[in-house]
PDB file of N, CA and C in Angstrom:
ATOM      1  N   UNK A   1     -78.311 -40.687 -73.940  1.00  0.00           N
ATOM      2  CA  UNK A   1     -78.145 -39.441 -73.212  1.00  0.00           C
ATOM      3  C   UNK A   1     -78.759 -39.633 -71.834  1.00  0.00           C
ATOM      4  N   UNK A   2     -77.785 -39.360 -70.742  1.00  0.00           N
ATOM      5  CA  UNK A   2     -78.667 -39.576 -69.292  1.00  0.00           C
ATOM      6  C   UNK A   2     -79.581 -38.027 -69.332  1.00  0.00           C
ATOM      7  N   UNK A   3     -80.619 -38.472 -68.847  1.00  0.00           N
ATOM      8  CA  UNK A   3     -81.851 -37.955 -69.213  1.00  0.00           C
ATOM      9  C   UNK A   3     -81.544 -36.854 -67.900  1.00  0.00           C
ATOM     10  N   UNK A   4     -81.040 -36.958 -67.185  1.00  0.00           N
ATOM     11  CA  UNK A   4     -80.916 -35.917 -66.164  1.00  0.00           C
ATOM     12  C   UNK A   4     -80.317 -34.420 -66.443  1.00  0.00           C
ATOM     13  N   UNK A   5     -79.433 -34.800 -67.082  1.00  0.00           N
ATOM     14  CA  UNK A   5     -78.621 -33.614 -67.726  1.00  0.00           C
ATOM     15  C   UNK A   5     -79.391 -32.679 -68.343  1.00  0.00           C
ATOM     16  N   UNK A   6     -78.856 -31.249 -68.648  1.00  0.00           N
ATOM     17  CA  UNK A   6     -79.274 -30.424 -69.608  1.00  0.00           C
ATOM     18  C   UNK A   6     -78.541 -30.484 -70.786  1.00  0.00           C
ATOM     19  N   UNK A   7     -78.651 -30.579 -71.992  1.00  0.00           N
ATOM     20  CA  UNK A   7     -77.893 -30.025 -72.886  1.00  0.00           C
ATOM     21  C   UNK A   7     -78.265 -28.915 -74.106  1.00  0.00           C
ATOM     22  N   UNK A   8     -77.364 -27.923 -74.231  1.00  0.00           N
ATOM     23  CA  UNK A   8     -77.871 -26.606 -74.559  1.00  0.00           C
ATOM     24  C   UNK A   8     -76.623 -26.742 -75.694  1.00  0.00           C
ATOM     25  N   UNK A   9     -76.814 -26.163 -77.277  1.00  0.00           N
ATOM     26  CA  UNK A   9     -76.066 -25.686 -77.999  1.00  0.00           C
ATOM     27  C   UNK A   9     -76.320 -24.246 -77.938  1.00  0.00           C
ATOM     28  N   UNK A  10     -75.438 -23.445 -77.720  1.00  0.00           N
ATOM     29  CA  UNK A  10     -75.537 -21.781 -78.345  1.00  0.00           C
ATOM     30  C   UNK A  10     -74.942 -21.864 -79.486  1.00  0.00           C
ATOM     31  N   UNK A  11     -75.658 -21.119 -80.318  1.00  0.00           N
ATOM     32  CA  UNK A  11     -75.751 -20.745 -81.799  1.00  0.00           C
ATOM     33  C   UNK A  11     -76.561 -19.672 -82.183  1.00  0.00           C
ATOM     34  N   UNK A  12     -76.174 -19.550 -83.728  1.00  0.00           N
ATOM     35  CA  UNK A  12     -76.097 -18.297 -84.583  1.00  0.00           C
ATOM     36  C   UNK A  12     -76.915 -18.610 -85.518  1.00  0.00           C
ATOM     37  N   UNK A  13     -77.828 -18.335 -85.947  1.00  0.00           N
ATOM     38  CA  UNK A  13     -78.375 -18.295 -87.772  1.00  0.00           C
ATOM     39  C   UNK A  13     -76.835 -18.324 -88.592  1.00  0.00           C
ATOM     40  N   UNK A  14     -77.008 -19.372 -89.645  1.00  0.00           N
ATOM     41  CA  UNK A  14     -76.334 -19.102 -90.483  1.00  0.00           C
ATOM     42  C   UNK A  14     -75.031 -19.566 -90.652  1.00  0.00           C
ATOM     43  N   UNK A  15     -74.536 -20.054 -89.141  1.00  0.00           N
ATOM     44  CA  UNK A  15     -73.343 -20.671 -88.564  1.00  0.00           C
ATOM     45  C   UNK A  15     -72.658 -21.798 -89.118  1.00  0.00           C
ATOM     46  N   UNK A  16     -72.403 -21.894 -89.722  1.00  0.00           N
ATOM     47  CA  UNK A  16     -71.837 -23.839 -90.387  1.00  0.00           C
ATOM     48  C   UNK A  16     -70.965 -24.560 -89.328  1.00  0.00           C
ATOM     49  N   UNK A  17     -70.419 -23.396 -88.321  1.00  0.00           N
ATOM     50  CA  UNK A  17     -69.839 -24.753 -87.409  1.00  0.00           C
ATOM     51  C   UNK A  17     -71.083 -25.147 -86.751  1.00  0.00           C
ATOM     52  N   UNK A  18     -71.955 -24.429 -86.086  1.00  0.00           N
ATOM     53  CA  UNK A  18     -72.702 -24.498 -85.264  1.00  0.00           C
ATOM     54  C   UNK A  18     -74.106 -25.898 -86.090  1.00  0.00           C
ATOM     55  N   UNK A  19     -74.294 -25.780 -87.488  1.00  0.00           N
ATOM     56  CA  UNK A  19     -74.568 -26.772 -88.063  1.00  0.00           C
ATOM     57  C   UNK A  19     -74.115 -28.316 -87.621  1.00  0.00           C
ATOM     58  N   UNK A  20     -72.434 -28.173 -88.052  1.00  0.00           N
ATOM     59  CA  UNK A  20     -71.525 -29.166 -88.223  1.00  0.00           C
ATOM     60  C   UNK A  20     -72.010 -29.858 -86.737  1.00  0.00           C
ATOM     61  N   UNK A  21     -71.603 -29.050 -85.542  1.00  0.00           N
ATOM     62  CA  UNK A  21     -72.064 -29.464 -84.104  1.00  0.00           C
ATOM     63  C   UNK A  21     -73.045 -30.278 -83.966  1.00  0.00           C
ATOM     64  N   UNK A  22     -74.253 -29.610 -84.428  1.00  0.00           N
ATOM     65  CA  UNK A  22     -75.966 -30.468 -84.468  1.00  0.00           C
ATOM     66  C   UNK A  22     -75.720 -31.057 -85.046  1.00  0.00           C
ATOM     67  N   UNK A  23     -75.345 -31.561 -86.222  1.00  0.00           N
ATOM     68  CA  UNK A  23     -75.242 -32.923 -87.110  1.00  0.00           C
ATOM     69  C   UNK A  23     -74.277 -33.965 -86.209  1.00  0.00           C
ATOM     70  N   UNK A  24     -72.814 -33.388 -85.814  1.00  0.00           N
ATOM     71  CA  UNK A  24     -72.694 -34.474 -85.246  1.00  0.00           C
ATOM     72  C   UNK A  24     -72.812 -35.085 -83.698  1.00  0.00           C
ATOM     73  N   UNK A  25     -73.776 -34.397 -83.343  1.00  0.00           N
ATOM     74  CA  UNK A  25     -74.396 -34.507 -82.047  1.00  0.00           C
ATOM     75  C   UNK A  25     -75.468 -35.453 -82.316  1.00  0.00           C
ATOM     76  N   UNK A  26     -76.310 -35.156 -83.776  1.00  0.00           N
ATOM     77  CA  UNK A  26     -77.208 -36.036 -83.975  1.00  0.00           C
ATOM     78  C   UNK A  26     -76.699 -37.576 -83.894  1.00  0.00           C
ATOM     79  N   UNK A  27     -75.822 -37.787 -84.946  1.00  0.00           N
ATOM     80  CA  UNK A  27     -75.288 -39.025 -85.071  1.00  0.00           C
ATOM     81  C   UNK A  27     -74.437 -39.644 -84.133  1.00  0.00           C
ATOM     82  N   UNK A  28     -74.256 -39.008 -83.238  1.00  0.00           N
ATOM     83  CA  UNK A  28     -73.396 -39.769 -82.015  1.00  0.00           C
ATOM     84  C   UNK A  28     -74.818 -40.080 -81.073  1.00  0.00           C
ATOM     85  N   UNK A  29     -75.925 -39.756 -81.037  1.00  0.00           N
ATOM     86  CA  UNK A  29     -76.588 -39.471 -79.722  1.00  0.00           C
ATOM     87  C   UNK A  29     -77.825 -40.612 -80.676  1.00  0.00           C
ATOM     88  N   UNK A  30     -78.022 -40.175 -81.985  1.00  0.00           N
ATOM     89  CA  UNK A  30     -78.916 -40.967 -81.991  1.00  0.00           C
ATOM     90  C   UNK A  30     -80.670 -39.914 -81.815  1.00  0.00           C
ATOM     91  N   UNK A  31     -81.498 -40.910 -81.467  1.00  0.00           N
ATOM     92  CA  UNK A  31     -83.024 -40.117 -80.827  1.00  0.00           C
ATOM     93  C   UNK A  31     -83.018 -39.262 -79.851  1.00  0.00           C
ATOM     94  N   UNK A  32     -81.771 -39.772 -78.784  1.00  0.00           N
ATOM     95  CA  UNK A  32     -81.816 -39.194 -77.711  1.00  0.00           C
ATOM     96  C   UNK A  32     -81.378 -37.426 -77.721  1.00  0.00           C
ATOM     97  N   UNK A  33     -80.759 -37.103 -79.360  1.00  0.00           N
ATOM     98  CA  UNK A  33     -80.793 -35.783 -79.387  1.00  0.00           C
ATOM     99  C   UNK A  33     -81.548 -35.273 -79.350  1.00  0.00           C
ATOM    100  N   UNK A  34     -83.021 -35.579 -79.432  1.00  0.00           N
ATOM    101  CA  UNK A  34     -84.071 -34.946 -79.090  1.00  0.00           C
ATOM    102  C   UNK A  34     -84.235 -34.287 -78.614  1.00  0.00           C
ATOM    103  N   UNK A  35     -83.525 -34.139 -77.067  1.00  0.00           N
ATOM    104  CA  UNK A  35     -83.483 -33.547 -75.522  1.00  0.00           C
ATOM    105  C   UNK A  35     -82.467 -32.336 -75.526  1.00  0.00           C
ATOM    106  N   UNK A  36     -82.168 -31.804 -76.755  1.00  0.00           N
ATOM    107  CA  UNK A  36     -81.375 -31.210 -77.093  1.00  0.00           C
ATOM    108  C   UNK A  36     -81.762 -30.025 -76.876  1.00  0.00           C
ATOM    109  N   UNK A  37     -81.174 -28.773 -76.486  1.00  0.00           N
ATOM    110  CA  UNK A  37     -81.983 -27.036 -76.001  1.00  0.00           C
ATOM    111  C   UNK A  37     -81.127 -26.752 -77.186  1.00  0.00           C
ATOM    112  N   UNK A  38     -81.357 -25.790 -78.211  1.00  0.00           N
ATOM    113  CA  UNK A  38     -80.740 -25.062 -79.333  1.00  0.00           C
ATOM    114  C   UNK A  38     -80.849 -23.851 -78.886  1.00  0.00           C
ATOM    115  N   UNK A  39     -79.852 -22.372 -78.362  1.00  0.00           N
ATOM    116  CA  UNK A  39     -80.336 -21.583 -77.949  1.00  0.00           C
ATOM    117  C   UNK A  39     -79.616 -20.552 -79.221  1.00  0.00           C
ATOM    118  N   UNK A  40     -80.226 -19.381 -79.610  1.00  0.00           N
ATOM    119  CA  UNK A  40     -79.208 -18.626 -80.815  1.00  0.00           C
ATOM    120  C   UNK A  40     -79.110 -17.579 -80.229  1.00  0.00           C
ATOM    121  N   UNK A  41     -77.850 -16.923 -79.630  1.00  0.00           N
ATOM    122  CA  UNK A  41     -77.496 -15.862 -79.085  1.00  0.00           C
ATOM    123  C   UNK A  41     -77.948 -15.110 -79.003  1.00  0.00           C
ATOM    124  N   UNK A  42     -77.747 -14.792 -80.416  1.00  0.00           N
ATOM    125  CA  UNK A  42     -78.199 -13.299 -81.026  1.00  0.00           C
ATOM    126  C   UNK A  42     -79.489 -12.746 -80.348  1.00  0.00           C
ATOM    127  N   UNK A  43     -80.988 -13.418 -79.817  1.00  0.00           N
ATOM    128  CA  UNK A  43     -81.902 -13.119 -79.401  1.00  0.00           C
ATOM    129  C   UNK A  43     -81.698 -12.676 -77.676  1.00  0.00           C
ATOM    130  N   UNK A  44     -80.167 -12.698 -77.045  1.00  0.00           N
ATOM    131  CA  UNK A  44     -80.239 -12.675 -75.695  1.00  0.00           C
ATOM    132  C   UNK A  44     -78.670 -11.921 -75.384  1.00  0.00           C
ATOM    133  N   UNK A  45     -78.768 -10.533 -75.122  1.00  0.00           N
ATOM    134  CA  UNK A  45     -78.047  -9.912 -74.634  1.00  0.00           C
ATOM    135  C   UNK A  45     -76.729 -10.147 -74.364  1.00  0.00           C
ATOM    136  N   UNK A  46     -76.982 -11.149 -72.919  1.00  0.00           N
ATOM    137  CA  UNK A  46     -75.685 -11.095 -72.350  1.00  0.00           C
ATOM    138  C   UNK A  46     -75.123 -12.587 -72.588  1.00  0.00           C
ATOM    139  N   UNK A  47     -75.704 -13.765 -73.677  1.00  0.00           N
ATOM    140  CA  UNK A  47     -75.254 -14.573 -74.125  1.00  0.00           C
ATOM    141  C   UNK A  47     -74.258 -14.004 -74.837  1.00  0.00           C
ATOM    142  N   UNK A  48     -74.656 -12.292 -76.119  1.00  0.00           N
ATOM    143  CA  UNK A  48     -73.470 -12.108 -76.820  1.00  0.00           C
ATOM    144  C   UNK A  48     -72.287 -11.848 -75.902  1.00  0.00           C
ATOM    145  N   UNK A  49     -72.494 -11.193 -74.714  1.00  0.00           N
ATOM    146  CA  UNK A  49     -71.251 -10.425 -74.784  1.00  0.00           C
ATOM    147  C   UNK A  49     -70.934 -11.781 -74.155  1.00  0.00           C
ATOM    148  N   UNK A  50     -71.256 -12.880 -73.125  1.00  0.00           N
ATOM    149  CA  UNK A  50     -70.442 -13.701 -72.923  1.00  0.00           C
ATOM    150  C   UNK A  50     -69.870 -14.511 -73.733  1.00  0.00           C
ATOM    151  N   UNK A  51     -70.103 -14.549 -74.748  1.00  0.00           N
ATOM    152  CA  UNK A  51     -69.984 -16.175 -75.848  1.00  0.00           C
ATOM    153  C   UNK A  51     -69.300 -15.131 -77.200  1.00  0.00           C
ATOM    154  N   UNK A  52     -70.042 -14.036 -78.069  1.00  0.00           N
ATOM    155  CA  UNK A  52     -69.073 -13.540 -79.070  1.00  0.00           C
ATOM    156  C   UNK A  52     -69.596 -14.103 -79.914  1.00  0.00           C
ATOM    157  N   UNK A  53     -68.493 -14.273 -80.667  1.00  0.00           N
ATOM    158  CA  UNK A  53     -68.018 -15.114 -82.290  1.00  0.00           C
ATOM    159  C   UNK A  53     -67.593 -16.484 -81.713  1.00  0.00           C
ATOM    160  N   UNK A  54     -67.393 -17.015 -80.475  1.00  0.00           N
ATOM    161  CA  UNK A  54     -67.365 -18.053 -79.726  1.00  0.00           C
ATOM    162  C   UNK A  54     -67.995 -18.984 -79.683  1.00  0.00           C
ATOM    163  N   UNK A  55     -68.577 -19.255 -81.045  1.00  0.00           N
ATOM    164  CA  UNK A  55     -69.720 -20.502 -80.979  1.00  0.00           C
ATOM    165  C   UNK A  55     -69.705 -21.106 -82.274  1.00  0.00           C
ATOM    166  N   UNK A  56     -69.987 -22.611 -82.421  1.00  0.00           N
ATOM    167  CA  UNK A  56     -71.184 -22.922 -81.160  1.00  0.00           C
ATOM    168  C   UNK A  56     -70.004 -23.412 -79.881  1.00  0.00           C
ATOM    169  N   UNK A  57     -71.513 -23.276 -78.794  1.00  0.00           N
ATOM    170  CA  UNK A  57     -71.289 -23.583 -77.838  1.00  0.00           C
ATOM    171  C   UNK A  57     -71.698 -24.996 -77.599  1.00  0.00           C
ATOM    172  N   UNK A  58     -71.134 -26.265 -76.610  1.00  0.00           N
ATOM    173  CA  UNK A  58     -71.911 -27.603 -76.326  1.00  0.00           C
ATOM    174  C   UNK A  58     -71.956 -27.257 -74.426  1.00  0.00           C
ATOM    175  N   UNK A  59     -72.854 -26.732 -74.592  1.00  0.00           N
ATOM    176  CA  UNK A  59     -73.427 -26.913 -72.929  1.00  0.00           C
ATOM    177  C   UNK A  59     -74.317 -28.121 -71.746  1.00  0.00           C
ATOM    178  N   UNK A  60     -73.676 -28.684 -71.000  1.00  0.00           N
ATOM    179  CA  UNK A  60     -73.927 -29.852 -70.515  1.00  0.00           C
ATOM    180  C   UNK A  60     -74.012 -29.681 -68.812  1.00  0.00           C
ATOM    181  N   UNK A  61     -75.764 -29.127 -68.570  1.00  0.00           N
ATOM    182  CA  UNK A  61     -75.298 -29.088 -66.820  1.00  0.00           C
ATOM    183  C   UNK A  61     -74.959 -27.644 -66.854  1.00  0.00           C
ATOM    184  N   UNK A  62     -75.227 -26.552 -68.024  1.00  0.00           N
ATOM    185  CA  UNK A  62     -74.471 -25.259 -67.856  1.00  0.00           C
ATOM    186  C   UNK A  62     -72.872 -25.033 -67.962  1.00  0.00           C
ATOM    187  N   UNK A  63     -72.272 -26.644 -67.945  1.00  0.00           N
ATOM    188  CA  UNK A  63     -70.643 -26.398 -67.678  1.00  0.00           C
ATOM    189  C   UNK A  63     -70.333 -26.672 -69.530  1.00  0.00           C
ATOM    190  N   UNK A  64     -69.120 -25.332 -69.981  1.00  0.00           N
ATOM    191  CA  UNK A  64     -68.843 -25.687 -71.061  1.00  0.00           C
ATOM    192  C   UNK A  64     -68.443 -27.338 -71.562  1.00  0.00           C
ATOM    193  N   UNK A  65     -68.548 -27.393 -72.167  1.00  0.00           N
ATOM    194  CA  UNK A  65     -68.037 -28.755 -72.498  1.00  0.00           C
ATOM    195  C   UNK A  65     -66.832 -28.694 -73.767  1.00  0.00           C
ATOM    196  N   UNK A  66     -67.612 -27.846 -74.807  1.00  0.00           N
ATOM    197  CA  UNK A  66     -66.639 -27.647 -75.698  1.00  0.00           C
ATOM    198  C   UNK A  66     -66.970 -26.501 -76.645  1.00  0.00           C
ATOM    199  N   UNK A  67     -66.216 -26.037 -77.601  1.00  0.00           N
ATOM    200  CA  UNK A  67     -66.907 -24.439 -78.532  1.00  0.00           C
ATOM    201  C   UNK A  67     -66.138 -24.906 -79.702  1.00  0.00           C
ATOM    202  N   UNK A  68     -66.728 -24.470 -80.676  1.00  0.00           N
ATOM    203  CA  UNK A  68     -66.449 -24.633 -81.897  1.00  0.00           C
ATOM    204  C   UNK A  68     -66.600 -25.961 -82.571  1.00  0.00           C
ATOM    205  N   UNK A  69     -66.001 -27.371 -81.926  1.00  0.00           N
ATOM    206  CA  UNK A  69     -66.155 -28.459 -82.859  1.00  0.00           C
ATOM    207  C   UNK A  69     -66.081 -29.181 -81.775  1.00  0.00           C
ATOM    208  N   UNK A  70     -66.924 -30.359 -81.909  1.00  0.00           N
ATOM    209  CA  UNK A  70     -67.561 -31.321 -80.922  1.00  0.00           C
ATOM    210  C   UNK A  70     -66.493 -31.742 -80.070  1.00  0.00           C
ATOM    211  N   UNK A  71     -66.132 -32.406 -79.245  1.00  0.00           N
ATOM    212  CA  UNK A  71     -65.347 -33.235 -78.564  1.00  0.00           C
ATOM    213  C   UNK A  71     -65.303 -34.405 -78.219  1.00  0.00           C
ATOM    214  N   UNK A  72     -65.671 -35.607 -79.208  1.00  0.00           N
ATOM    215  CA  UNK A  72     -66.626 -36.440 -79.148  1.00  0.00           C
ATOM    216  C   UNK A  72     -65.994 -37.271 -77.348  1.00  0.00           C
ATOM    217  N   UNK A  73     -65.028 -37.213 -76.770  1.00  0.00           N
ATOM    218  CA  UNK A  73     -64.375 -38.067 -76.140  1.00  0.00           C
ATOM    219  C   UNK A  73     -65.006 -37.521 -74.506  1.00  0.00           C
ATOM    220  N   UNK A  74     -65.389 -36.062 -74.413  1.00  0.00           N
ATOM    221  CA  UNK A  74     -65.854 -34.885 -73.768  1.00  0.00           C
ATOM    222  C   UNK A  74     -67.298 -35.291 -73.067  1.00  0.00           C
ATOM    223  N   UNK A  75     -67.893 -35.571 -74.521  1.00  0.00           N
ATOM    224  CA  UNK A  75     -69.575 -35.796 -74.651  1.00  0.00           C
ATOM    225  C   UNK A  75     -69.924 -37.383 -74.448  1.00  0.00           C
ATOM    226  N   UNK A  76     -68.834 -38.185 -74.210  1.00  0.00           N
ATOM    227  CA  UNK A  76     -69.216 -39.247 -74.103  1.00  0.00           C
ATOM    228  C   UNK A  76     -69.380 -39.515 -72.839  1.00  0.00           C
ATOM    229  N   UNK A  77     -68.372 -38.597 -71.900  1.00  0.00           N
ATOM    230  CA  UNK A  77     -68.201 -39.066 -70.528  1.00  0.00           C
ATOM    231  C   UNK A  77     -69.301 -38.416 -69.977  1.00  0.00           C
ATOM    232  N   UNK A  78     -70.681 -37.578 -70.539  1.00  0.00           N
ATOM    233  CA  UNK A  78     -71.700 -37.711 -70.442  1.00  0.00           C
ATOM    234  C   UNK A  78     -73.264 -38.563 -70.203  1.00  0.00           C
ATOM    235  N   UNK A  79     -72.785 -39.792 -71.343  1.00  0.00           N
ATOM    236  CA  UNK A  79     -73.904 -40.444 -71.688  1.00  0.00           C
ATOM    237  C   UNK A  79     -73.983 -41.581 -70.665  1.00  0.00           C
TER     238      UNK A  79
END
């Protein structure tokens, strides 16, 4: 993971995609998921009304990257 970047999942308690996401974020990234921001909507207003039932979110730099299921091809042109 270039260490410069931000990367932010938005998520939900309870979510299984939003699970599915972190798991395979883990295993593509390795340790470097570490650097990972987990944010859960629900605690922030205007995340709901922007995002919804719209998650998870893979946020990179603030710019969507992808919602619902990873993009592995997306997240690579990241690292």
């Amino acid at each position: 993971m270039n260490e410069s970047h931000q990367w932010q999942v938005l998520s939900r308690a309870d979510c299984s995609l939003c699970d599915t996401m972190l798991l395979e974020l883990h295993q593509l990234l390795g340790a470097r998921a570490a650097g990972i921001q987990v944010l859960d909507i629900s605690e922030d207003a205007d995340l709901q009304r922007k995002y919804g039932s719209r998650i998870p979110v893979l946020l990179i730099d603030g710019e969507c990257v992808c919602t619902y299921k990873l993009d592995h091809q997306r997240v690579r042109m990241y690292l």
